[in-house]
Protein backbone atom coordinates (compact mmCIF):
# COMPACT_ATOMS: atom_id res chain seq x y z
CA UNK A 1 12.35 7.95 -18.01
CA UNK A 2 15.29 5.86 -17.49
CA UNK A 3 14.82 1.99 -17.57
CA UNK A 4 15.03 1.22 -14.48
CA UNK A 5 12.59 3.86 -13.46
CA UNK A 6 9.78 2.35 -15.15
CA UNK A 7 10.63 -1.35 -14.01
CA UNK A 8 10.17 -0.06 -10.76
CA UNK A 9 7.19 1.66 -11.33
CA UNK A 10 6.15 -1.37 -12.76
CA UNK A 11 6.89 -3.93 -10.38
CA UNK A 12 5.32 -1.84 -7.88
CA UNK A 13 1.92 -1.57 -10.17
CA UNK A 14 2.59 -6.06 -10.31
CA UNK A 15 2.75 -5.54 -6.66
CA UNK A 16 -0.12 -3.46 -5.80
CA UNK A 17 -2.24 -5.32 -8.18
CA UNK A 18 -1.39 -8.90 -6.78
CA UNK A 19 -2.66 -7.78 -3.64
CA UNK A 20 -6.11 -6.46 -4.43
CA UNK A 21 -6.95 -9.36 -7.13
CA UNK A 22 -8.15 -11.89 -4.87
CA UNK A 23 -9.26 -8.75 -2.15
CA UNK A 24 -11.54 -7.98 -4.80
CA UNK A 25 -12.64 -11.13 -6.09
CA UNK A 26 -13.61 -12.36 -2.63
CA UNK A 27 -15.73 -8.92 -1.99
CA UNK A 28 -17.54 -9.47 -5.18
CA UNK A 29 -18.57 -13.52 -3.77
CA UNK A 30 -20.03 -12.24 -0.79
CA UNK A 31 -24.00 -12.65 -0.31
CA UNK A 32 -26.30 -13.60 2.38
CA UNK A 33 -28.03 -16.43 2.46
CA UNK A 34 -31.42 -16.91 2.41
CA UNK A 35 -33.33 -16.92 6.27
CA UNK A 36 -35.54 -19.65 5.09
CA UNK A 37 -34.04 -22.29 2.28
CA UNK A 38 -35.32 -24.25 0.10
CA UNK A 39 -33.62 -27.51 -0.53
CA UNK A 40 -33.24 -25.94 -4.42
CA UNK A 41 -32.44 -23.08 -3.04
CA UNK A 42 -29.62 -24.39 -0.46
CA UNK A 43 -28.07 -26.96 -3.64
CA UNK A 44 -28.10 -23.86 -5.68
CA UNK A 45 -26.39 -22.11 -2.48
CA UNK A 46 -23.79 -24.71 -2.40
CA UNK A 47 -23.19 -24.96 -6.57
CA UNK A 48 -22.17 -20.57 -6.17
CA UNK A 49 -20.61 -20.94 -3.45
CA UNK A 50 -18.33 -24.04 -5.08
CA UNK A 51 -17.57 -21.19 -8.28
CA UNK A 52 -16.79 -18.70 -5.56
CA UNK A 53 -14.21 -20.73 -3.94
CA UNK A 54 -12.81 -22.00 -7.72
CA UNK A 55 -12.93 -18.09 -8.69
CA UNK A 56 -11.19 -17.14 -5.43
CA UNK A 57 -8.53 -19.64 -6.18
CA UNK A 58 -7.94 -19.18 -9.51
CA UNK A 59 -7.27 -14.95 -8.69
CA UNK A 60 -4.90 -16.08 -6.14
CA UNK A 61 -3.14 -18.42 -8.57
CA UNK A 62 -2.70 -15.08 -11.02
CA UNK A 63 -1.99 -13.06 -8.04
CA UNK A 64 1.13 -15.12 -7.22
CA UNK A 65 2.28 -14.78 -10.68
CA UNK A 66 1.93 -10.99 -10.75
CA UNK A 67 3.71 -10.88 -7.49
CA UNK A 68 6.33 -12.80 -8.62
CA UNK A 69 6.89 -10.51 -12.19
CA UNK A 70 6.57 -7.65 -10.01
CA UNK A 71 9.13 -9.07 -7.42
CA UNK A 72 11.49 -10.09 -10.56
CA UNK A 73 10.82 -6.66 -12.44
CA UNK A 74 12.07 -4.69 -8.50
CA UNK A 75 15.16 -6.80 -8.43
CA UNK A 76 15.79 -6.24 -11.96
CA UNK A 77 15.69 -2.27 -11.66
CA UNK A 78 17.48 -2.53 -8.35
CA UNK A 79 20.57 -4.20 -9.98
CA UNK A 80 20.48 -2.08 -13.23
CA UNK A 81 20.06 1.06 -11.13
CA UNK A 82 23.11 -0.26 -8.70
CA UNK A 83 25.27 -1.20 -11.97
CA UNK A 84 25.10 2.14 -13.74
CA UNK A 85 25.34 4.28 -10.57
CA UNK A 86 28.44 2.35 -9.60
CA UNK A 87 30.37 2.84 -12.83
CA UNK A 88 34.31 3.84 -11.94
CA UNK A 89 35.81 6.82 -13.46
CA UNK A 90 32.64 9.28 -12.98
């Protein structure tokens, strides 16, 4: 498998992955609340759903950074497939 091959089957995998990290983090934070709180039980509502939100941002922080390697590994295979398909005398 050529180089450039696998950095676009990797920046694809980046890709993919960037976009179902904070999909999946978010579907894991969903509950129902309670029909009839408690004060306790609304504070203790509040305090999960506060981790949710820090969780949720968090996942998107890493998302952007796999988007970004996966973005930067695509443009990488793109040129290095361009450069060696474009070489004169072949």
């Amino acid at each position: 498998m050529s180089r450039a091959r696998l950095l676009t089957v990797v920046g694809v995998l980046l890709m993919l992955t960037s976009c179902l990290l904070p999909c999946l983090t978010a579907w894991n934070d969903i509950t129902l609340p309670d029909q009839d709180p408690t004060p306790d039980v609304i504070q203790q509502q509040n305090a999960e759903h506060l981790a949710a939100e820090q969780r949720f941002e968090m996942a998107a922080w890493i998302a952007a950074a796999l988007a970004i390697l996966g973005l930067a590994a695509l443009i990488y295979a793109w040129k290095h497939r361009q450069r060696s398909t474009n070489i004169p005398g072949q």
